[in-house]
Protein backbone atom coordinates (compact mmCIF):
# COMPACT_ATOMS: atom_id res chain seq x y z
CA UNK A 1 12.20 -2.79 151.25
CA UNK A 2 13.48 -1.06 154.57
CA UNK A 3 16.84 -0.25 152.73
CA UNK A 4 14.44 2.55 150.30
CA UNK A 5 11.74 3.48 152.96
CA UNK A 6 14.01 6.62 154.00
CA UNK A 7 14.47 7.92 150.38
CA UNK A 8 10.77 6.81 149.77
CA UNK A 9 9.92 9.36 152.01
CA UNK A 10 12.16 12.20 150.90
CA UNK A 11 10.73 11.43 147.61
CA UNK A 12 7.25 11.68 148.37
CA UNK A 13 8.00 14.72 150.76
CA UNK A 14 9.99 16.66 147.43
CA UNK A 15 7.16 15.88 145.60
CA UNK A 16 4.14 17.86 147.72
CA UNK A 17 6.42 20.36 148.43
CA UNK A 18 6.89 20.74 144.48
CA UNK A 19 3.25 20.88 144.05
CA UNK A 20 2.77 23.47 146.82
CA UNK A 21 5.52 25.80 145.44
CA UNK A 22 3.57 25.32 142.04
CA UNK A 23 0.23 26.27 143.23
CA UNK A 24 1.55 29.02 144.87
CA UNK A 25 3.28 30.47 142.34
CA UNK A 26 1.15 30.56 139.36
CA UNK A 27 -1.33 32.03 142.12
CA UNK A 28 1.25 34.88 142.66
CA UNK A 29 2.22 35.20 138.82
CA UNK A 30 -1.25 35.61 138.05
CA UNK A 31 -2.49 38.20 140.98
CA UNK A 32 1.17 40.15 140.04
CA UNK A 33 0.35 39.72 136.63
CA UNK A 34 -3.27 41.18 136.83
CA UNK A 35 -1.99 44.01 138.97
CA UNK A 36 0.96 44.93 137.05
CA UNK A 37 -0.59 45.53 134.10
CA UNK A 38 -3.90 47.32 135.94
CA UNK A 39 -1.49 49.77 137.31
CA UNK A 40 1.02 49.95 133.71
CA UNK A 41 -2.50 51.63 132.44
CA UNK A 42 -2.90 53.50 134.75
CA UNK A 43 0.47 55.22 134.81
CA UNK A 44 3.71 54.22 136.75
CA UNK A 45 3.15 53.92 140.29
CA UNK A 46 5.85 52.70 143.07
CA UNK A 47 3.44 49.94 144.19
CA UNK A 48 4.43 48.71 140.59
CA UNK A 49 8.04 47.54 141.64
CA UNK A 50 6.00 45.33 144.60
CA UNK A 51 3.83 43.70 141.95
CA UNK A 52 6.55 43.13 139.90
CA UNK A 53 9.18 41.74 142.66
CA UNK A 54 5.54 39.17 143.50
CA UNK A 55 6.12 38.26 140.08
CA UNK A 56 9.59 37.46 140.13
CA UNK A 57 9.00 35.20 143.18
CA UNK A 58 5.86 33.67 141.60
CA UNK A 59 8.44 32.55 138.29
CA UNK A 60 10.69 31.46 140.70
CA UNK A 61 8.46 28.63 142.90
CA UNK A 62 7.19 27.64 139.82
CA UNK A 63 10.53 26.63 138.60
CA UNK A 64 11.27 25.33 141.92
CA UNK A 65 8.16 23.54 141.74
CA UNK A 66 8.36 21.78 138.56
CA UNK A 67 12.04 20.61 139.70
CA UNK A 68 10.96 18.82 142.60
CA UNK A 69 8.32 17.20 140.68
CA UNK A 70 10.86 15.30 139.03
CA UNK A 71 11.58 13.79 142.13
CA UNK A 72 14.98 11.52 141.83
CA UNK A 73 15.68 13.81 138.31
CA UNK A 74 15.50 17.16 140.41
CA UNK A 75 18.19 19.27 140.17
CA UNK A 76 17.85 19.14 143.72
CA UNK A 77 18.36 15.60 143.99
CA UNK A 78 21.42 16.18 141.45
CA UNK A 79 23.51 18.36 143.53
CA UNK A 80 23.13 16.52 146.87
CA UNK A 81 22.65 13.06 145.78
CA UNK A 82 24.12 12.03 148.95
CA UNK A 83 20.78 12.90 150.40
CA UNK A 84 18.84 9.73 149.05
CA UNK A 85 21.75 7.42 151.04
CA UNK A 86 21.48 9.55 154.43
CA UNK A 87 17.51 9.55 154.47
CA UNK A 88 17.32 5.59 153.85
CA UNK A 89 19.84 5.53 156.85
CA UNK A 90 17.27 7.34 159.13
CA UNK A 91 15.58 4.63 158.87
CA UNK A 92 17.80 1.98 159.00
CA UNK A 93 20.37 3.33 161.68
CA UNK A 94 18.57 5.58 163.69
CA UNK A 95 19.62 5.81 166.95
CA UNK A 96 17.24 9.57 168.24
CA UNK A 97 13.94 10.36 167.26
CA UNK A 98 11.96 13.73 169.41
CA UNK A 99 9.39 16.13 168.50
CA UNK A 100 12.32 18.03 166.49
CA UNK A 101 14.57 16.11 165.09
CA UNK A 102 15.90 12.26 163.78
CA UNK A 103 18.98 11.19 164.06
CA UNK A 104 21.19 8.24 163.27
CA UNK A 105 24.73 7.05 163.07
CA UNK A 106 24.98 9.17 159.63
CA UNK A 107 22.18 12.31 159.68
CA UNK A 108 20.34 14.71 161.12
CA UNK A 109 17.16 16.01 159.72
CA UNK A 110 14.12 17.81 161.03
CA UNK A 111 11.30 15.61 161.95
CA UNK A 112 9.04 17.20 159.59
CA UNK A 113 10.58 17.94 156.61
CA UNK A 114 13.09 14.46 155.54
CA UNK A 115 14.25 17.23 152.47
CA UNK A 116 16.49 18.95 154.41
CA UNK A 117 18.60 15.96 156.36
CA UNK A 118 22.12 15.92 156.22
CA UNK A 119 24.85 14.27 157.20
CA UNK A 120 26.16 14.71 160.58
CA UNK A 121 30.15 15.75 160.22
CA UNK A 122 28.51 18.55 157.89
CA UNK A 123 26.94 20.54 160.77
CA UNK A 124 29.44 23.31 161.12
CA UNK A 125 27.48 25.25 163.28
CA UNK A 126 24.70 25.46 165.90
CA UNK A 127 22.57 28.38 167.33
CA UNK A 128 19.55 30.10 167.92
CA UNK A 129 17.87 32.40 165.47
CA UNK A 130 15.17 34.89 166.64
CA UNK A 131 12.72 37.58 164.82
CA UNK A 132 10.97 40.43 166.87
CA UNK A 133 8.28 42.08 164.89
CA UNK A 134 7.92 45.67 167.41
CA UNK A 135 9.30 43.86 170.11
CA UNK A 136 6.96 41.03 169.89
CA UNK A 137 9.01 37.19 169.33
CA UNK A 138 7.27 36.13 166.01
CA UNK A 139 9.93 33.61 164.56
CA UNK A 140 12.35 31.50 166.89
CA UNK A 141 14.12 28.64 165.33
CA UNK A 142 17.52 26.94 165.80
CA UNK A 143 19.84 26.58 162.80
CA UNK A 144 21.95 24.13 161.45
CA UNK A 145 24.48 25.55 159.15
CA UNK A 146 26.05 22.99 156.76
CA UNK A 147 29.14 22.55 154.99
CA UNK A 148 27.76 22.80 151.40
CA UNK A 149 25.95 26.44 152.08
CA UNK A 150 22.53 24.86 153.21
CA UNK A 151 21.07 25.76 156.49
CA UNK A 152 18.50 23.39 158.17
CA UNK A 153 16.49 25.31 160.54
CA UNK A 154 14.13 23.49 163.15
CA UNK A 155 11.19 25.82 164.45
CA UNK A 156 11.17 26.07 168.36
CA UNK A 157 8.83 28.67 168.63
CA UNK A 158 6.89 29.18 171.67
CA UNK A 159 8.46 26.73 173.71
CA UNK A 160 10.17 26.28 176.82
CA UNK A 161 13.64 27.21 177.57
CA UNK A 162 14.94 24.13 178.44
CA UNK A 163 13.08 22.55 175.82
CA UNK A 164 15.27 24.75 173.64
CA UNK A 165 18.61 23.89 175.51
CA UNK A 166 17.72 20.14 175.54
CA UNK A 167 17.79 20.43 172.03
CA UNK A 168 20.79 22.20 170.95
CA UNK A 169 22.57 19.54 173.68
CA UNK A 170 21.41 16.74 172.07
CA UNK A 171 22.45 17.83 168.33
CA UNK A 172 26.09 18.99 169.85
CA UNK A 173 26.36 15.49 171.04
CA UNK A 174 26.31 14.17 167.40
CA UNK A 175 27.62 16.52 165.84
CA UNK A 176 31.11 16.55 166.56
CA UNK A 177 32.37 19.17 164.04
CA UNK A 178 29.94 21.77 165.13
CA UNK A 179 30.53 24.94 167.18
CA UNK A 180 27.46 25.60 169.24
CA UNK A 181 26.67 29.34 169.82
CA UNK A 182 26.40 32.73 167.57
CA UNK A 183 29.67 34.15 167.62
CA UNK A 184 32.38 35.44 165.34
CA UNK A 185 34.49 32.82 166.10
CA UNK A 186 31.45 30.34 164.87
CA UNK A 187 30.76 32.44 161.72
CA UNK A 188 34.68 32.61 161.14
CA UNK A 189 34.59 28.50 161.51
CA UNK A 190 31.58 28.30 159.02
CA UNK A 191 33.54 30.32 156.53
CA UNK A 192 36.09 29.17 156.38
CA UNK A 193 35.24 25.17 156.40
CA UNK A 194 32.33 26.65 153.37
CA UNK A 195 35.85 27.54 151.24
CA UNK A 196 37.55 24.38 152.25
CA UNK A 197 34.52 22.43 150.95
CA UNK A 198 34.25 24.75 147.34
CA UNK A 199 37.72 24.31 146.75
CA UNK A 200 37.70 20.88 146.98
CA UNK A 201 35.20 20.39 145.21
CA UNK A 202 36.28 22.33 141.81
């Protein structure tokens, strides 16, 4: 039983996320919908395009949302199935657990969100990531980049530096291939190690 509870709980995780991407959408698709044709009536207008771009996102978290529905069939699950094997040894092998983050001799994953773990000799890259809205901080997260194009971000918003430095320590420590810091040099790495990885695997 303690061999599945990781993947259990990716599983169940994929699953609410699917249905809140499917809620969400058809409410977008049918509030675009509604609009679109309200304003097609009533002549082209350029707030149109915005109810029509809603519309394309609405289609698209539906279809995201029915895929993770199918839990272990996703297409998700189908194009990292190494992900089922590195959230069971979370659970089995972990050896750091904080606010932020598990981690055990094979992954990394947010605390919150067991969908997005990964394996640690896939972290490429390390830094910070902050949005400023008219000067004001309103996003602040640090980001994982991974070999296979994903990007696992961990929000640290609002708090304290060396909460934040702890942090980015600790997931250096582990992850050995990993360049810590935004750089060109970093972004270079990333890039290059991303066409390593698609090369091999065609």
């Amino acid at each position: 039983m303690e061999a599945v509870m990781g993947r259990t709980r990716l599983i169940k995780k994929l699953k609410s996320k699917g249905i809140i991407l499917l809620i969400a959408g058809i409410i977008i698709s049918l509030i675009s919908t509604l609009m679109s044709v309200a304003f097609i009536i009533d002549g082209l207008n350029p707030i149109l395009i915005a109810f029509i771009i809603m519309l394309i996102c609405g289609i698209i978290f539906i279809y995201n949302g029915v895929d993770y529905l199918k839990r272990e069939n996703s297409k998700f699950i189908k194009k990292h199935p190494e992900i089922l094997e590195l959230a069971d040894d979370l659970d089995i092998n972990k050896v750091y657990e904080d606010n932020f983050i598990i981690i055990s001799n094979k992954a990394i994953s947010p605390k919150k969100d067991i969908t997005k773990v990964a394996a640690l000799d896939d972290v490429l890259g390390i830094y910070e990531s902050i949005q400023r809205t008219n000067g004001i901080v309103t996003s602040h997260i640090i980001r994982l980049e991974l070999r296979d194009g994903r990007c696992v971000t961990i929000n640290v918003y609002a708090k304290k530096r060396e909460t934040k430095d702890n942090l980015v320590l600790t997931i250096s420590n582990y992850c050995h291939n990993a360049k810590v810091g935004y750089s060109n040099e970093t972004l270079s790495y990333i890039k290059e190690q991303r066409k390593e990885y698609k090369e091999k695997r065609n």
